[in-house]
Protein backbone atom coordinates (compact mmCIF):
# COMPACT_ATOMS: atom_id res chain seq x y z
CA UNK A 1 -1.79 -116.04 105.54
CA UNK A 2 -0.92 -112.99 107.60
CA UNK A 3 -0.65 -109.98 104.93
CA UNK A 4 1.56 -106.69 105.89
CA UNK A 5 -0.30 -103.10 106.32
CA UNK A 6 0.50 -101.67 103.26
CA UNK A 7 -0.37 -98.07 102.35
CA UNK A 8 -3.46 -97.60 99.29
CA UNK A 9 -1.53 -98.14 96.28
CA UNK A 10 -2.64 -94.08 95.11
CA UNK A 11 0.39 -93.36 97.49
CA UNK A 12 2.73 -94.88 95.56
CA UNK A 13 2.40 -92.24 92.68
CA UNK A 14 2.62 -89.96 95.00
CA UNK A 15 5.81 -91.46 96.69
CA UNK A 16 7.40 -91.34 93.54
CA UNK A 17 6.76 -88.00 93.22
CA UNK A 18 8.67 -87.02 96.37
CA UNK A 19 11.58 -89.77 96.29
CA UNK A 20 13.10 -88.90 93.10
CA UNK A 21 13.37 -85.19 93.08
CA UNK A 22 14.59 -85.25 96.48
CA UNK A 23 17.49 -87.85 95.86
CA UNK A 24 18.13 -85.94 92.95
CA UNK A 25 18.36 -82.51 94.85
CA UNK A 26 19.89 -83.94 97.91
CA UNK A 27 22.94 -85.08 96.20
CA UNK A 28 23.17 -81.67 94.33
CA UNK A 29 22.52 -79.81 98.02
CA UNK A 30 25.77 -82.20 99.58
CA UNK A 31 27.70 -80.24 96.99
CA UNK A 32 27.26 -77.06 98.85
CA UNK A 33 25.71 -75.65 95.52
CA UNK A 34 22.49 -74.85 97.31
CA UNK A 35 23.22 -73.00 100.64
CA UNK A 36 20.51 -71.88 102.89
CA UNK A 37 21.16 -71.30 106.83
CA UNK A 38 18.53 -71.56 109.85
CA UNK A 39 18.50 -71.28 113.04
CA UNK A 40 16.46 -73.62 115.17
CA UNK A 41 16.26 -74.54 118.63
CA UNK A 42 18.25 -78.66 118.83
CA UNK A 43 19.43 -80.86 121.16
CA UNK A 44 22.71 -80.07 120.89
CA UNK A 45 25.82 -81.00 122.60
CA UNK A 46 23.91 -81.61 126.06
CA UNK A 47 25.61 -83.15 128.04
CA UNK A 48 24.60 -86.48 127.27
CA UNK A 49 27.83 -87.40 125.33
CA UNK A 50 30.48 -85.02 126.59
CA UNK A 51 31.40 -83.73 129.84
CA UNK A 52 29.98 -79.93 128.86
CA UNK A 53 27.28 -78.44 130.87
CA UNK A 54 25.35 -76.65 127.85
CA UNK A 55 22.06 -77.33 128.34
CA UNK A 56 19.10 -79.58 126.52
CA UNK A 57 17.89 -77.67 123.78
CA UNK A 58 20.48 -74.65 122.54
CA UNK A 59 19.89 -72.86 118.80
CA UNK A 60 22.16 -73.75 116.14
CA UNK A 61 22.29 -72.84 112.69
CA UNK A 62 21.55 -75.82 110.34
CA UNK A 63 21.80 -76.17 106.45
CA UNK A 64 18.16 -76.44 105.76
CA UNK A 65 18.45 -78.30 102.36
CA UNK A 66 20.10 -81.56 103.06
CA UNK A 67 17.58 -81.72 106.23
CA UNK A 68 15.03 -80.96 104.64
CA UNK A 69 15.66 -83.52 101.68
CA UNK A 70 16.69 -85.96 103.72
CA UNK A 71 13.27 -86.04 105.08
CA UNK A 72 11.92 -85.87 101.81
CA UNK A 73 13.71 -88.86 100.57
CA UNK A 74 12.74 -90.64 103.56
CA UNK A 75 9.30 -89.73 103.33
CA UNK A 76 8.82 -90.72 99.77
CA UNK A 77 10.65 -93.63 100.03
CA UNK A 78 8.79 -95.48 102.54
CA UNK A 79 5.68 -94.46 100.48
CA UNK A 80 6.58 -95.86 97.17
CA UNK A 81 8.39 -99.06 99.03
CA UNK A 82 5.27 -99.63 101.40
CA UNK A 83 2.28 -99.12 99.34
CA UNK A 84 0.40 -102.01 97.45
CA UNK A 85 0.36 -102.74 94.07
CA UNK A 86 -2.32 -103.27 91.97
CA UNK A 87 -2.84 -106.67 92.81
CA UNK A 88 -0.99 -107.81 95.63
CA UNK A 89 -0.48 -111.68 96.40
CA UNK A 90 1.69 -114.20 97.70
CA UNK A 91 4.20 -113.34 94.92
CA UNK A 92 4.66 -110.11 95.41
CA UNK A 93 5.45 -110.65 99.05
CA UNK A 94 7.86 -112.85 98.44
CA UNK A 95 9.57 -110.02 95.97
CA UNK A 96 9.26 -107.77 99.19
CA UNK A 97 10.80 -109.98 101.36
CA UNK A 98 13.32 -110.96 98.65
CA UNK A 99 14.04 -106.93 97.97
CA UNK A 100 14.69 -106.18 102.13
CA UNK A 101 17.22 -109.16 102.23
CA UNK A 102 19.03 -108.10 99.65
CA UNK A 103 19.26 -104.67 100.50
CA UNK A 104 20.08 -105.16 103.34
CA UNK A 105 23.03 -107.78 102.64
CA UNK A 106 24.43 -105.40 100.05
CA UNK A 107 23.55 -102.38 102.52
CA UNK A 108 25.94 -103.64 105.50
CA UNK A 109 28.51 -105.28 102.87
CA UNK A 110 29.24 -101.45 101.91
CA UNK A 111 29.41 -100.65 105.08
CA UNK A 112 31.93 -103.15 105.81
CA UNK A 113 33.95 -101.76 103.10
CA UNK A 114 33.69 -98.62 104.30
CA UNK A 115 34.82 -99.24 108.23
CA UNK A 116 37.90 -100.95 106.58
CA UNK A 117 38.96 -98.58 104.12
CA UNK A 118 37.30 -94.63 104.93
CA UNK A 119 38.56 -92.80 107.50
CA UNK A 120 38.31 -88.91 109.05
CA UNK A 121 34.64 -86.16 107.71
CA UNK A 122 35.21 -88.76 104.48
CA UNK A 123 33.73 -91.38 106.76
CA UNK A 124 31.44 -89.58 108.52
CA UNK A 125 30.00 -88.28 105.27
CA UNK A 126 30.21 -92.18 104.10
CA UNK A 127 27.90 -93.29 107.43
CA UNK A 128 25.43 -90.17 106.17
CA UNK A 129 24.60 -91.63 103.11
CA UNK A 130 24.58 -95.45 104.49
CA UNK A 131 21.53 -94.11 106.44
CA UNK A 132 19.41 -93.80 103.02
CA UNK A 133 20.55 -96.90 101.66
CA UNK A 134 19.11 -100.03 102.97
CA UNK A 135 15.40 -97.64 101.26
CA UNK A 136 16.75 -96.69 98.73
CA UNK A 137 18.18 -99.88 97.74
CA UNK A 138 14.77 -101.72 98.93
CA UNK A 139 12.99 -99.17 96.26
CA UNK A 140 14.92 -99.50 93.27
CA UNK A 141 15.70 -103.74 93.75
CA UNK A 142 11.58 -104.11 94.58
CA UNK A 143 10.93 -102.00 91.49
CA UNK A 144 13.45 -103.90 89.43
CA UNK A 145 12.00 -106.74 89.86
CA UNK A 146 8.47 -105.98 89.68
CA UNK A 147 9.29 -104.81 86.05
CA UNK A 148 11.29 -107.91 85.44
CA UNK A 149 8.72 -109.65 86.14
């Protein structure tokens, strides 16, 4: 049986260790409690999209915090999703594969909710989080089960 690359299951712990407090303070830093400006050079309004001639890369000022745990989240969640467990077999595949379907059913079922019934920033904000949730969901329902188990 083919098996998937998995990450060392060490990584895990350390996953966990990044995915929590950065949901955590991501949804806090959406709140516009913690504020903190930068200016980078983006790709920003270039042309590609829109009829302006602005250039490829232009400096903007970003909110560095819901970047930054964005990334975070991201990060963290692919390592606690994607690392082995202790003893990984047949079964726990099968509660991987189980976990992605599910999320991702319940993922784009939201989603369809959310075309039909959220519209104007509300939506955009809506599509935002939608981006973290087919991981997040994967996490918590592979987890679930695992202890269920």
């Amino acid at each position: 049986m083919n098996t998937l690359q998995l990450f060392p299951h060490h990584f895990k712990m350390i996953g966990w260790f990044i995915f929590i407090p950065s949901l955590i303070l991501g949804l806090i830093s959406l709140s516009g409690v913690m504020n903190f400006e930068i200016s980078l050079p983006v790709i920003y309004n270039s042309g590609f999209l829109n009829n302006e001639d602005q250039g490829f890369l232009q400096t903007a000022n970003i909110d560095l915090f819901p970047n930054l745990f964005g990334v975070l989240i991201i990060i963290g969640g692919i390592l606690v999703g994607f690392s082995k467990e202790k003893i990984e077999d047949e079964y726990i595949s099968s509660l991987r594969l189980k976990s992605v379907f599910w999320s991702l059913i319940a993922t784009y079922s939201i989603v369809l909710i959310l075309f039909i019934s959220i519209f104007g920033s509300l939506f955009f904000t809506a599509m935002i989080f939608s981006m973290f949730l087919p991981l997040v969901l994967y996490v918590f329902r592979f987890n679930y089960l695992l202890i269920k188990k």
